[in-house]
PDB file of N, CA and C in Angstrom:
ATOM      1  N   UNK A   1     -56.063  24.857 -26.550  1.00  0.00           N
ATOM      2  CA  UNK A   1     -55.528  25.915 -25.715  1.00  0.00           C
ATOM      3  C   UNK A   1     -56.684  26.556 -24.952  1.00  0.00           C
ATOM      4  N   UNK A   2     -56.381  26.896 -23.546  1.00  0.00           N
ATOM      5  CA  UNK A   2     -57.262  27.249 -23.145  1.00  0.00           C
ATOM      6  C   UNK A   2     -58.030  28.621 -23.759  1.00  0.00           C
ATOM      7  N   UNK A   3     -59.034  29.298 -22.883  1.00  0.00           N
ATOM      8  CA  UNK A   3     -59.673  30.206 -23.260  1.00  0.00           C
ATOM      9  C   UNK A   3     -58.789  31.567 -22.107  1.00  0.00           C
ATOM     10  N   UNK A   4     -58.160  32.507 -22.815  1.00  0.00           N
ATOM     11  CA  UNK A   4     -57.355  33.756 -21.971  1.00  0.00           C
ATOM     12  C   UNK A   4     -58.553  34.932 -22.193  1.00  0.00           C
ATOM     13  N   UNK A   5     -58.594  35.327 -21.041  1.00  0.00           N
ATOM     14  CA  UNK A   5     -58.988  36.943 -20.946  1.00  0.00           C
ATOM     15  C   UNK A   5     -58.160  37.565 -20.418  1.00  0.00           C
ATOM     16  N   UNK A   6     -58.139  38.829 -20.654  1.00  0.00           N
ATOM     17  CA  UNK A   6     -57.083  39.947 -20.470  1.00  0.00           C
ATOM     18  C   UNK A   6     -57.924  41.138 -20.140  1.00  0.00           C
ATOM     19  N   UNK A   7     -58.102  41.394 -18.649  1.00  0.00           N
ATOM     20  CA  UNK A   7     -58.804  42.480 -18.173  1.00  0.00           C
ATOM     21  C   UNK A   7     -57.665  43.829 -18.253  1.00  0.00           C
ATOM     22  N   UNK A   8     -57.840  44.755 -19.303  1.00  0.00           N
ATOM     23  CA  UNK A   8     -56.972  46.058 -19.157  1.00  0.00           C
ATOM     24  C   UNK A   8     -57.571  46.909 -19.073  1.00  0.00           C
ATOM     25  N   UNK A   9     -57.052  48.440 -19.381  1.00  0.00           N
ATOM     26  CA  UNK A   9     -57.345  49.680 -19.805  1.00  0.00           C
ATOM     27  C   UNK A   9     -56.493  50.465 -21.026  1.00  0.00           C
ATOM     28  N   UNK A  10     -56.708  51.527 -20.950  1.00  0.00           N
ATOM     29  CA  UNK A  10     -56.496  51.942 -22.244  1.00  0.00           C
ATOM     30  C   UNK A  10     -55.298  52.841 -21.841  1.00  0.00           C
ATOM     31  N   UNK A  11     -54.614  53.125 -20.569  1.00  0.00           N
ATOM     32  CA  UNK A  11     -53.918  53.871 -20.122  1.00  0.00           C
ATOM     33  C   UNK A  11     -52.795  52.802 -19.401  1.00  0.00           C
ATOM     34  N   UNK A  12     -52.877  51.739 -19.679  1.00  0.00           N
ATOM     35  CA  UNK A  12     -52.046  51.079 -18.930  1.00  0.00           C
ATOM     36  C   UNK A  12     -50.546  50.619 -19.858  1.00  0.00           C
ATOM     37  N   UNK A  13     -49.652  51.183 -19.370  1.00  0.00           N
ATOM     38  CA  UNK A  13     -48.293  50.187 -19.924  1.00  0.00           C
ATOM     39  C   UNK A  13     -48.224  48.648 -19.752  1.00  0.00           C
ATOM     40  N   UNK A  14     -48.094  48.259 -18.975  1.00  0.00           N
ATOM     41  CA  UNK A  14     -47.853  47.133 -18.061  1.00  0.00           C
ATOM     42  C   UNK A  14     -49.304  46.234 -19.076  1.00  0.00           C
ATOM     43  N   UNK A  15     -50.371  46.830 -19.561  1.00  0.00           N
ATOM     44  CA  UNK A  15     -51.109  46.320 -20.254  1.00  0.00           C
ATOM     45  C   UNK A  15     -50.662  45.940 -21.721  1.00  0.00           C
ATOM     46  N   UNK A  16     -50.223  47.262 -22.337  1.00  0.00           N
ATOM     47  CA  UNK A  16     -49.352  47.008 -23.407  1.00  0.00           C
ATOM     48  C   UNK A  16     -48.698  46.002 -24.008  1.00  0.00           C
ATOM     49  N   UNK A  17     -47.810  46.007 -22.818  1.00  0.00           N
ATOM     50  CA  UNK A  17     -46.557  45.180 -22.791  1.00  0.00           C
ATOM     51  C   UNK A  17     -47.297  43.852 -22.651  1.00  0.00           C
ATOM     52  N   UNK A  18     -48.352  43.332 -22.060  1.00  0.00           N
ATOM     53  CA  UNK A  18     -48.645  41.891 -21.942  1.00  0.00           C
ATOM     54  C   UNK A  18     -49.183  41.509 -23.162  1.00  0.00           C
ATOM     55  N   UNK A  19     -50.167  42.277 -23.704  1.00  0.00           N
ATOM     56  CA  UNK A  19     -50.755  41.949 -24.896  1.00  0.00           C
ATOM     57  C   UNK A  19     -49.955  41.801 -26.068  1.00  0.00           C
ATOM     58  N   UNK A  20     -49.160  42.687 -25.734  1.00  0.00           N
ATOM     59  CA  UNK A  20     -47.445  42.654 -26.906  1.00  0.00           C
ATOM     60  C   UNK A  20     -47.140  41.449 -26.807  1.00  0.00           C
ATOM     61  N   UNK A  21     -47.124  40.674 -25.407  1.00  0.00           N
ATOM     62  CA  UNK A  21     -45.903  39.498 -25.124  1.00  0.00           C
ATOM     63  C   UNK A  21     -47.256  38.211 -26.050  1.00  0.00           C
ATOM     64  N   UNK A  22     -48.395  38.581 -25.640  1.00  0.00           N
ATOM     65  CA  UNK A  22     -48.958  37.303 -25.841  1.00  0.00           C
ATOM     66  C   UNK A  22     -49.387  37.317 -27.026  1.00  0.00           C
ATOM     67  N   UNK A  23     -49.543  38.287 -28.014  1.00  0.00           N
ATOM     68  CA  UNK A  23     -49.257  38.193 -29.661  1.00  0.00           C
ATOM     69  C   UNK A  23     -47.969  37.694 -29.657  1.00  0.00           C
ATOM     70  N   UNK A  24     -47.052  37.927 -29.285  1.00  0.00           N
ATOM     71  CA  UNK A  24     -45.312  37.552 -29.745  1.00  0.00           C
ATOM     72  C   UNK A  24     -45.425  36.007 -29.429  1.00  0.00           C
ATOM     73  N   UNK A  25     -46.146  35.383 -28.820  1.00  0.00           N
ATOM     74  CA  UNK A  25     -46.471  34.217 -28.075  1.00  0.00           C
ATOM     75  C   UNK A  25     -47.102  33.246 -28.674  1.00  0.00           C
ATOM     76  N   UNK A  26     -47.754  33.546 -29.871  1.00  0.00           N
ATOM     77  CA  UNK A  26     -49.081  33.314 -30.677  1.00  0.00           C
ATOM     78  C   UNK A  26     -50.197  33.010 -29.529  1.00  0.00           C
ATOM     79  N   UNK A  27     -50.281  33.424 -28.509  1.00  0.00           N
ATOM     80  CA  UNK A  27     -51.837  33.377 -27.923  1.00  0.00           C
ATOM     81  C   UNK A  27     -52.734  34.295 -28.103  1.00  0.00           C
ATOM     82  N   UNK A  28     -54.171  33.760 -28.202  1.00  0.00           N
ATOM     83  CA  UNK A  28     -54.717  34.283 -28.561  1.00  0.00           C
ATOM     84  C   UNK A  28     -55.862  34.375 -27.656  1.00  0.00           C
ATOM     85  N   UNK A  29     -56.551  36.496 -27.181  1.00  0.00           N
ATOM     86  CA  UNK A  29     -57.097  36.417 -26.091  1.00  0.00           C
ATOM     87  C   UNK A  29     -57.973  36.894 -26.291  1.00  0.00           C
ATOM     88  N   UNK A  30     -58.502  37.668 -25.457  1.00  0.00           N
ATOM     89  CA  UNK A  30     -59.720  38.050 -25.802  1.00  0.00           C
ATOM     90  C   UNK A  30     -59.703  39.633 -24.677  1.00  0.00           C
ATOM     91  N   UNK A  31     -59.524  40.867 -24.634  1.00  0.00           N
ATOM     92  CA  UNK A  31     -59.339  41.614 -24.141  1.00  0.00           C
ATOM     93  C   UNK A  31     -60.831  42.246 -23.524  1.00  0.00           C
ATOM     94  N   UNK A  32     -60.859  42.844 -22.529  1.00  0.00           N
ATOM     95  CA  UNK A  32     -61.849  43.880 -21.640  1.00  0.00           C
ATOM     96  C   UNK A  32     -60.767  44.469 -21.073  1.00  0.00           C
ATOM     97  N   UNK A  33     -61.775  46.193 -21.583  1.00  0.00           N
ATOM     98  CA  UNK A  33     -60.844  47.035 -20.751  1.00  0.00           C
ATOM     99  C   UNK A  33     -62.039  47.335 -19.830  1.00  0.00           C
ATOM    100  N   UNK A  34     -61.939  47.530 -18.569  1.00  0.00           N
ATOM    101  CA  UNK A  34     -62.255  47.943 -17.307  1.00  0.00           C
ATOM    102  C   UNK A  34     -63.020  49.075 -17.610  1.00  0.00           C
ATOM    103  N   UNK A  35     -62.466  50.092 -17.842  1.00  0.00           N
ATOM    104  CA  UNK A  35     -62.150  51.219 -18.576  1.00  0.00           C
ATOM    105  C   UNK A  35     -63.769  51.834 -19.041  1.00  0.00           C
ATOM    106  N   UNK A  36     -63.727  50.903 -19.673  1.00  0.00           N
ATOM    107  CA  UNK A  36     -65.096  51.220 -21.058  1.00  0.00           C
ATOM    108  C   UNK A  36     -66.339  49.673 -20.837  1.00  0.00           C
ATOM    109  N   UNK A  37     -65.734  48.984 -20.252  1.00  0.00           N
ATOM    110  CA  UNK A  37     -66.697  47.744 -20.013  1.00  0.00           C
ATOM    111  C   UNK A  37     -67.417  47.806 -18.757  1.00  0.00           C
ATOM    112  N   UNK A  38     -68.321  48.123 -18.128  1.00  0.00           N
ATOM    113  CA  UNK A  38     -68.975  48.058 -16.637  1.00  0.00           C
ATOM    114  C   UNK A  38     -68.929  46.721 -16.944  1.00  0.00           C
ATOM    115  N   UNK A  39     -69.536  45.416 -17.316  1.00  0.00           N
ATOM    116  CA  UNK A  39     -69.606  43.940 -16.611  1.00  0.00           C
ATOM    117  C   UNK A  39     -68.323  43.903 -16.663  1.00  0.00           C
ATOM    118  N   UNK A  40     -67.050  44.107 -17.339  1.00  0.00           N
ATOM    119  CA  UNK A  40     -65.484  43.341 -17.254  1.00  0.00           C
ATOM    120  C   UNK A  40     -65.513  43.815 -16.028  1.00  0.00           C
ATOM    121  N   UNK A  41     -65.690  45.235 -15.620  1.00  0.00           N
ATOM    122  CA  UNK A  41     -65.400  46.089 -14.169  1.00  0.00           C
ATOM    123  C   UNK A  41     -65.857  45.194 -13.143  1.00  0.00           C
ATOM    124  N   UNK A  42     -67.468  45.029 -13.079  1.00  0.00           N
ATOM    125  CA  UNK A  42     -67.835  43.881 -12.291  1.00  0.00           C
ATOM    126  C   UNK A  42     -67.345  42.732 -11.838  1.00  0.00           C
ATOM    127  N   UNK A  43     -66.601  42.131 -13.051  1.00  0.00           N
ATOM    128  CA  UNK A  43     -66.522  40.976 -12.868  1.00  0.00           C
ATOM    129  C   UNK A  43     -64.716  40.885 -12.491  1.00  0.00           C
ATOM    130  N   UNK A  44     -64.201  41.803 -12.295  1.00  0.00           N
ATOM    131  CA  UNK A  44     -62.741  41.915 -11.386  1.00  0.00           C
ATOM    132  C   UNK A  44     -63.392  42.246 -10.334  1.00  0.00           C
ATOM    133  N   UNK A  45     -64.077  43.399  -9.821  1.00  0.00           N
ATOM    134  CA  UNK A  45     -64.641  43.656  -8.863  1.00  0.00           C
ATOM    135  C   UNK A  45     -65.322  42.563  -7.847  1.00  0.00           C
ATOM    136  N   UNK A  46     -65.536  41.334  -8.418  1.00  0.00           N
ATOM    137  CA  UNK A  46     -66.586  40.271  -7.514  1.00  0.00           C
ATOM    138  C   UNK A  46     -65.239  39.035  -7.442  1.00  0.00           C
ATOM    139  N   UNK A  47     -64.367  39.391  -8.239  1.00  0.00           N
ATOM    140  CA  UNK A  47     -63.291  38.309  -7.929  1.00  0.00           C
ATOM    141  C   UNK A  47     -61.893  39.077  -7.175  1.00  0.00           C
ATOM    142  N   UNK A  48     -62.574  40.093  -6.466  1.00  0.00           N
ATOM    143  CA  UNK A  48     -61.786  41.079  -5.566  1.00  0.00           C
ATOM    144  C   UNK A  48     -60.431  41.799  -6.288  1.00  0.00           C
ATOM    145  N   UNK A  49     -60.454  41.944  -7.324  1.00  0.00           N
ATOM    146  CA  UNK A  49     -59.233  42.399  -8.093  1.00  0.00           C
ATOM    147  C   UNK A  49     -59.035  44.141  -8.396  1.00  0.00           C
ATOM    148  N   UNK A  50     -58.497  44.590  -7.960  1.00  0.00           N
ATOM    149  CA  UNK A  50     -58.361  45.969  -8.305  1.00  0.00           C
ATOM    150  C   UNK A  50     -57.500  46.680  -8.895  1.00  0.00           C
ATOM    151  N   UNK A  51     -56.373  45.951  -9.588  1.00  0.00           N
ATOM    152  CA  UNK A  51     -55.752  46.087 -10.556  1.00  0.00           C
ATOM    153  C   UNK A  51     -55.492  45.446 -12.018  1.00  0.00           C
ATOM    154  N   UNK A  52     -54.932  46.490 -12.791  1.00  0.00           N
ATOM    155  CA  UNK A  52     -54.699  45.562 -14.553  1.00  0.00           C
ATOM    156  C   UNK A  52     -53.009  45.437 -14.523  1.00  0.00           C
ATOM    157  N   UNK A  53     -52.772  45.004 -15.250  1.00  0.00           N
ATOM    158  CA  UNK A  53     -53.516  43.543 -15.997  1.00  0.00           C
ATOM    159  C   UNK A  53     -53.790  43.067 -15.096  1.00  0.00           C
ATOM    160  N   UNK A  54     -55.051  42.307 -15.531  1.00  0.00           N
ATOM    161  CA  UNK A  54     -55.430  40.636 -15.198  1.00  0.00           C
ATOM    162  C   UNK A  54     -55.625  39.859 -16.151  1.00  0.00           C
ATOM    163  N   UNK A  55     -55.464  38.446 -15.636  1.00  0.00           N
ATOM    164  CA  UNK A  55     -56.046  37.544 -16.448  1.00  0.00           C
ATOM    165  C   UNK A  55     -56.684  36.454 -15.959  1.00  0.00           C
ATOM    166  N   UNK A  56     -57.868  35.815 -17.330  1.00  0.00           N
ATOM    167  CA  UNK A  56     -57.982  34.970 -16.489  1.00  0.00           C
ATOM    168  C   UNK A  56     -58.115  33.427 -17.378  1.00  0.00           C
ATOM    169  N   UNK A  57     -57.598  32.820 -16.826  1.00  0.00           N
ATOM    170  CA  UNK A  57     -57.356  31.095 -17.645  1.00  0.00           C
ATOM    171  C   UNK A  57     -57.631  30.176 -17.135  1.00  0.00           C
ATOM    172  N   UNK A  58     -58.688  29.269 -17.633  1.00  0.00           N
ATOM    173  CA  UNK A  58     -59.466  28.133 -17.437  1.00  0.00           C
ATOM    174  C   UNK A  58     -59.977  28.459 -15.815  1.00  0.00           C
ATOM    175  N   UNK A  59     -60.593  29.764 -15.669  1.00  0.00           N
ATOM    176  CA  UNK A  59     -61.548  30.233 -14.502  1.00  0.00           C
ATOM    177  C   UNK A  59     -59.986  30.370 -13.155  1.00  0.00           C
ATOM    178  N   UNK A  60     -59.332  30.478 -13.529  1.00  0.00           N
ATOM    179  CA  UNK A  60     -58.168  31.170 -12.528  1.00  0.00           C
ATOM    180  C   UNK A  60     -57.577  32.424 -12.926  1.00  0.00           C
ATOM    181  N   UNK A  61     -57.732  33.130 -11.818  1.00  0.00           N
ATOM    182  CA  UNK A  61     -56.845  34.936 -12.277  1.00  0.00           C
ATOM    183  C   UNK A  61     -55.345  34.794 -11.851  1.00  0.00           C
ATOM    184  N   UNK A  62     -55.391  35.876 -12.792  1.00  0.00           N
ATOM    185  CA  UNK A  62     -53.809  36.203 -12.539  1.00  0.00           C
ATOM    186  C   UNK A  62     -53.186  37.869 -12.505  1.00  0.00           C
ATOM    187  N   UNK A  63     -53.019  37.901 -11.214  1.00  0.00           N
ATOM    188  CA  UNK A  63     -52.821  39.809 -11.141  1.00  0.00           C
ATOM    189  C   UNK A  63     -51.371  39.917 -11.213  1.00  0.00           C
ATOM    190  N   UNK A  64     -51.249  41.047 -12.263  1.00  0.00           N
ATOM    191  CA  UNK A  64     -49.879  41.394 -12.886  1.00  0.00           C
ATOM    192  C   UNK A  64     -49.758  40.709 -14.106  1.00  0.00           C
ATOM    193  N   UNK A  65     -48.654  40.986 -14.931  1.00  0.00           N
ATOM    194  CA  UNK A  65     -47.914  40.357 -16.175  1.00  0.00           C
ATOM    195  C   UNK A  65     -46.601  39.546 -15.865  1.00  0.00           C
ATOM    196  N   UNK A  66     -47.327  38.452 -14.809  1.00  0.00           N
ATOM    197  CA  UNK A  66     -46.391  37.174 -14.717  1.00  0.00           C
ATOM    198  C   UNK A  66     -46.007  36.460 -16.253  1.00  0.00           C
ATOM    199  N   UNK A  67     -44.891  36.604 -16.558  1.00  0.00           N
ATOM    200  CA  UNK A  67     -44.927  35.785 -17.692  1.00  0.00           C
ATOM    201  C   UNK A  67     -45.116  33.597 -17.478  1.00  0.00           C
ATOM    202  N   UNK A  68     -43.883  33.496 -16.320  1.00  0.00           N
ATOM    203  CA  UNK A  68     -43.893  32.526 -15.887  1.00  0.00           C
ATOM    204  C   UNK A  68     -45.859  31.472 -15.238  1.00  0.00           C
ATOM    205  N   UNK A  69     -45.894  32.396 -14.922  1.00  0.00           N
ATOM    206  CA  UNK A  69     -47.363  32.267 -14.049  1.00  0.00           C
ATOM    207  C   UNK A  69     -48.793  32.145 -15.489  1.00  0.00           C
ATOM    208  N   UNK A  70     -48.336  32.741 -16.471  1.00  0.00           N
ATOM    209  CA  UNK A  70     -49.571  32.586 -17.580  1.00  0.00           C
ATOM    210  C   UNK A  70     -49.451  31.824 -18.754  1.00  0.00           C
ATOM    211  N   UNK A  71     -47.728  31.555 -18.614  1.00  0.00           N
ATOM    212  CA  UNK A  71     -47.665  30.204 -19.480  1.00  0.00           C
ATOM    213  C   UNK A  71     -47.986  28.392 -18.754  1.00  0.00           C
ATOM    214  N   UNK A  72     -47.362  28.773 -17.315  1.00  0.00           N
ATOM    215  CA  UNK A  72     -48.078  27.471 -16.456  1.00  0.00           C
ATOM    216  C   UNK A  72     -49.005  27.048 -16.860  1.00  0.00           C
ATOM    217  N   UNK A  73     -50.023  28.270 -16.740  1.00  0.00           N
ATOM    218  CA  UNK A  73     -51.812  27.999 -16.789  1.00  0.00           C
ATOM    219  C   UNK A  73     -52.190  27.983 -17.984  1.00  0.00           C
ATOM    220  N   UNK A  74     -51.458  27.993 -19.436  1.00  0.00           N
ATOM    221  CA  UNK A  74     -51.485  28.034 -20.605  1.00  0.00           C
ATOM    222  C   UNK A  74     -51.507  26.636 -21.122  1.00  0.00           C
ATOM    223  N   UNK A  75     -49.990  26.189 -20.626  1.00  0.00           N
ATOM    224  CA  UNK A  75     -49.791  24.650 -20.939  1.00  0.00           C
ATOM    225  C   UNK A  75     -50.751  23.755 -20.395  1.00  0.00           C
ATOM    226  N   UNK A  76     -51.854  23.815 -19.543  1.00  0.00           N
ATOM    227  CA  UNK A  76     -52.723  22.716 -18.743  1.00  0.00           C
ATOM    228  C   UNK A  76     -53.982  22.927 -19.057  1.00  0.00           C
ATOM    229  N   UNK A  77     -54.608  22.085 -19.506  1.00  0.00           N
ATOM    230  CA  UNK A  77     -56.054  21.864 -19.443  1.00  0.00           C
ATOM    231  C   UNK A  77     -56.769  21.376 -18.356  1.00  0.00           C
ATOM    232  N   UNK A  78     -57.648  22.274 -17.387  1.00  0.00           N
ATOM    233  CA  UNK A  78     -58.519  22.254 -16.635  1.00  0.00           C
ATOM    234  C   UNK A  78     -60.062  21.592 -16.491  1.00  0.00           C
ATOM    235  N   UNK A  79     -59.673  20.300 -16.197  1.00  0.00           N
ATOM    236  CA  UNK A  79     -61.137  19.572 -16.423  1.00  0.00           C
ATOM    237  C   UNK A  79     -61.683  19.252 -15.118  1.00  0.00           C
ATOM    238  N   UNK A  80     -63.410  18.602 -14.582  1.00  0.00           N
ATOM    239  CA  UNK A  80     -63.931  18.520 -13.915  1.00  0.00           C
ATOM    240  C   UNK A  80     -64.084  17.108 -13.647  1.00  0.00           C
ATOM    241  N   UNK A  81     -64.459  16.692 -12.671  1.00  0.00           N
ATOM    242  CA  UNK A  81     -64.040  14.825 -12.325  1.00  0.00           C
ATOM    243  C   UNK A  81     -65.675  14.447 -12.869  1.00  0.00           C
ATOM    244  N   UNK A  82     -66.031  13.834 -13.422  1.00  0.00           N
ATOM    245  CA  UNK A  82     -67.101  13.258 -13.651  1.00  0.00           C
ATOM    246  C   UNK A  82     -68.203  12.658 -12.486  1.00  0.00           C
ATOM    247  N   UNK A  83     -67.558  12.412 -11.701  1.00  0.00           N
ATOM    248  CA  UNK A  83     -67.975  11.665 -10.711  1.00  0.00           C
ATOM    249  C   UNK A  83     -68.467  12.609  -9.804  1.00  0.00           C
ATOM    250  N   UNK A  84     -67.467  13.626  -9.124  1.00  0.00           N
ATOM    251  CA  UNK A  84     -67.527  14.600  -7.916  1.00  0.00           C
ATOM    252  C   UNK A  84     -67.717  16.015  -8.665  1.00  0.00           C
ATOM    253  N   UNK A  85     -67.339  16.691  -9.599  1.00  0.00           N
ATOM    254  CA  UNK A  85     -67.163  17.495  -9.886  1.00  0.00           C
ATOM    255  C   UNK A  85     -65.950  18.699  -9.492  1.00  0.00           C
ATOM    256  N   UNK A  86     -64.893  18.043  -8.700  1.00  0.00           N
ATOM    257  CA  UNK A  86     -63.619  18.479  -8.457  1.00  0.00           C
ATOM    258  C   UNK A  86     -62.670  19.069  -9.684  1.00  0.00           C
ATOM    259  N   UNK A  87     -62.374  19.937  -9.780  1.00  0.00           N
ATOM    260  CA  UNK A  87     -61.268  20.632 -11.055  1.00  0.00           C
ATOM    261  C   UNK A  87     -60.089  19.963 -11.055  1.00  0.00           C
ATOM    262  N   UNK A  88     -59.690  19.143 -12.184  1.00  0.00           N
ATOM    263  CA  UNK A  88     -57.860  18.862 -12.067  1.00  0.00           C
ATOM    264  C   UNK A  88     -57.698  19.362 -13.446  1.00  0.00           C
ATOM    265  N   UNK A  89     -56.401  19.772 -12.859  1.00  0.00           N
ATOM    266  CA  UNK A  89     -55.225  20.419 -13.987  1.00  0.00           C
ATOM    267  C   UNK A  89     -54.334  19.221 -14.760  1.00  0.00           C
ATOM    268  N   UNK A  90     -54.570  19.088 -16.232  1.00  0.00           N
ATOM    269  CA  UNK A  90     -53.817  18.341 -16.729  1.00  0.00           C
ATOM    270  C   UNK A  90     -52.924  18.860 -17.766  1.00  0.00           C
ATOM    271  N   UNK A  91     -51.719  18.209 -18.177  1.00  0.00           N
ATOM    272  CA  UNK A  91     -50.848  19.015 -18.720  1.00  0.00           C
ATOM    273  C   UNK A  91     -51.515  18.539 -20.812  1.00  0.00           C
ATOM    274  N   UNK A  92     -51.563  19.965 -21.177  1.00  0.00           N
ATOM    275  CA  UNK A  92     -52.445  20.024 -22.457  1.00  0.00           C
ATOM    276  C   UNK A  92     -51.652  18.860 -23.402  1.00  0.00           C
ATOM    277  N   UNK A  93     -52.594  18.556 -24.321  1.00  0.00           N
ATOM    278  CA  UNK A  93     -52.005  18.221 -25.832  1.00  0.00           C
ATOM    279  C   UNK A  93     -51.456  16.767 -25.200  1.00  0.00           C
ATOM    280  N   UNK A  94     -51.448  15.762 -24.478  1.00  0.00           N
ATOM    281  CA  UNK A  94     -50.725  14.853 -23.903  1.00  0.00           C
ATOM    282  C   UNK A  94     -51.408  13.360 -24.752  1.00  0.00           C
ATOM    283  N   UNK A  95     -52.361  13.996 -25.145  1.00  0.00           N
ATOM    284  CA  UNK A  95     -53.706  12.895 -25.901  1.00  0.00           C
ATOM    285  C   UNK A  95     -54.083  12.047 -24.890  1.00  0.00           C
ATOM    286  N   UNK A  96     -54.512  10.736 -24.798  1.00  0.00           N
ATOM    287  CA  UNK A  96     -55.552  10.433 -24.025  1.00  0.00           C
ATOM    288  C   UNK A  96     -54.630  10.227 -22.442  1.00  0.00           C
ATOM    289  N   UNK A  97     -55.418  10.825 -21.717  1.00  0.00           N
ATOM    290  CA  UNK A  97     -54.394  10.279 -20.095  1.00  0.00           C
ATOM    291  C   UNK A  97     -55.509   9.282 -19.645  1.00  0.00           C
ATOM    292  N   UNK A  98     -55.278   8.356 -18.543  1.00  0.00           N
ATOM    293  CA  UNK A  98     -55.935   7.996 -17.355  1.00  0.00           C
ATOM    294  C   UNK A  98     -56.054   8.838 -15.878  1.00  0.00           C
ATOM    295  N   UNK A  99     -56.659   9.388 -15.424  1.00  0.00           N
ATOM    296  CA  UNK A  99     -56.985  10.283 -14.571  1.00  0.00           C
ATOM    297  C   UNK A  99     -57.620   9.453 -13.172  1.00  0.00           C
ATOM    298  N   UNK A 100     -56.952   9.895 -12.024  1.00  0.00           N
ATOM    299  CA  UNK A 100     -57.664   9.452 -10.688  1.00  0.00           C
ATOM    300  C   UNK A 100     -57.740  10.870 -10.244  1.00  0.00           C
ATOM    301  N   UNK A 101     -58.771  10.803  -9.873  1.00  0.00           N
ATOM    302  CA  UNK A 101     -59.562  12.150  -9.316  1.00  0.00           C
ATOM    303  C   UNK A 101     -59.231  12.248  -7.781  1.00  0.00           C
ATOM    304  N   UNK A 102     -58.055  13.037  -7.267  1.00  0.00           N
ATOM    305  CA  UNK A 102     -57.558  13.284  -6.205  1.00  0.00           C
ATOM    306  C   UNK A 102     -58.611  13.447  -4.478  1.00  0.00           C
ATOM    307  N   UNK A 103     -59.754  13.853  -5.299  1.00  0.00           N
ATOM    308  CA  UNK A 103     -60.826  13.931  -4.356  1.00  0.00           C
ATOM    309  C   UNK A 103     -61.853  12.727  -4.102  1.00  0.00           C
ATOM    310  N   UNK A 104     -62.379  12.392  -5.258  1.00  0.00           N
ATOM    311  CA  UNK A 104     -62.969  11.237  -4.948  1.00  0.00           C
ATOM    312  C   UNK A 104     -62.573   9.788  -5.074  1.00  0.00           C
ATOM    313  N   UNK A 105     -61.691   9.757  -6.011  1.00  0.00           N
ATOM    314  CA  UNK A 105     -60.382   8.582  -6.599  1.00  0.00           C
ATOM    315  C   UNK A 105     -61.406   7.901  -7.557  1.00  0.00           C
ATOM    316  N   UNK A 106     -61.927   8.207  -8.162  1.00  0.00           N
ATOM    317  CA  UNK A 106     -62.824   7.823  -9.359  1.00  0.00           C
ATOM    318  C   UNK A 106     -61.708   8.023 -10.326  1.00  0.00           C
ATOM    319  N   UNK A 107     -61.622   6.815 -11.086  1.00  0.00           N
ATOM    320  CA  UNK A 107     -60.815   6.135 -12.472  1.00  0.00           C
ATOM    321  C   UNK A 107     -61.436   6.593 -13.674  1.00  0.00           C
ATOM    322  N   UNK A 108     -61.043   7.913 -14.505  1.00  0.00           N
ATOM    323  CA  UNK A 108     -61.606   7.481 -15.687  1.00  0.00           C
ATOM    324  C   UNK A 108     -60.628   8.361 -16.737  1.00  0.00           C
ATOM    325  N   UNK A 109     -60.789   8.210 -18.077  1.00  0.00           N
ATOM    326  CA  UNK A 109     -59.518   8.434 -19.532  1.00  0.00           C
ATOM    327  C   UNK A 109     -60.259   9.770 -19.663  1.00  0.00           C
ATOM    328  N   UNK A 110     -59.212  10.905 -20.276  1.00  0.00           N
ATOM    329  CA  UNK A 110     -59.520  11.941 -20.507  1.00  0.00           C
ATOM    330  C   UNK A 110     -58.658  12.143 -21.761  1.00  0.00           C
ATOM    331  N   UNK A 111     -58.764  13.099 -22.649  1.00  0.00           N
ATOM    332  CA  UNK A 111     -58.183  13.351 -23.630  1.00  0.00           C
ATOM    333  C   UNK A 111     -57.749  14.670 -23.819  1.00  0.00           C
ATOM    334  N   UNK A 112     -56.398  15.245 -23.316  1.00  0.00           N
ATOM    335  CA  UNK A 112     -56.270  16.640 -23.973  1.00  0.00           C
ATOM    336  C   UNK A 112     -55.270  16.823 -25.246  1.00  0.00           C
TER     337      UNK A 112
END
């Protein structure tokens, strides 16, 4: 499963409620509140984000408590092409795939 961060605060509902959903979910995240963290602050701040929740999964954000939108990015494992270094999204837990790398079309087996 990928790696979730959960950029909140300590005043937020809408924060609450996500962290509620994604214990009820069994995921498991890793929280910064804005709030009390200057680098979490930074680091919404440099990925232009100015509201909570956020999240972020396998290096993609997500502004608001999309439920639909953070299980997508939940179910897929995000790997890099060996060849080019291009990101593809593969769907998790599938065990070994064969992969053509959309960018460079380099052939090679991946395992999620």
């Amino acid at each position: 499963m990928p790696e979730v961060l959960i950029y909140t605060t300590s005043t937020c509902p809408h924060c609450k409620s996500a962290k509620d959903y994604l214990r009820t979910m069994g995921i498991k995240f890793i929280e910064k509140d804005v709030s009390r963290d200057r680098a979490a602050a930074s680091e919404l701040a440099a990925a232009d984000i100015m509201g909570v929740p956020a999240f972020k999964i396998n290096d993609e954000f997500i502004v608001g408590f999309d439920k639909n939108r953070i299980l997508e990015k939940i179910k897929y494992d995000v790997i890099k092409c060996p060849e080019c270094g291009q990101k593809l999204r593969l769907p998790a837990g599938k065990g070994k795939l064969r992969v053509i790398c959309r960018e460079c079309s380099h052939k090679f087996e991946v395992t999620t």
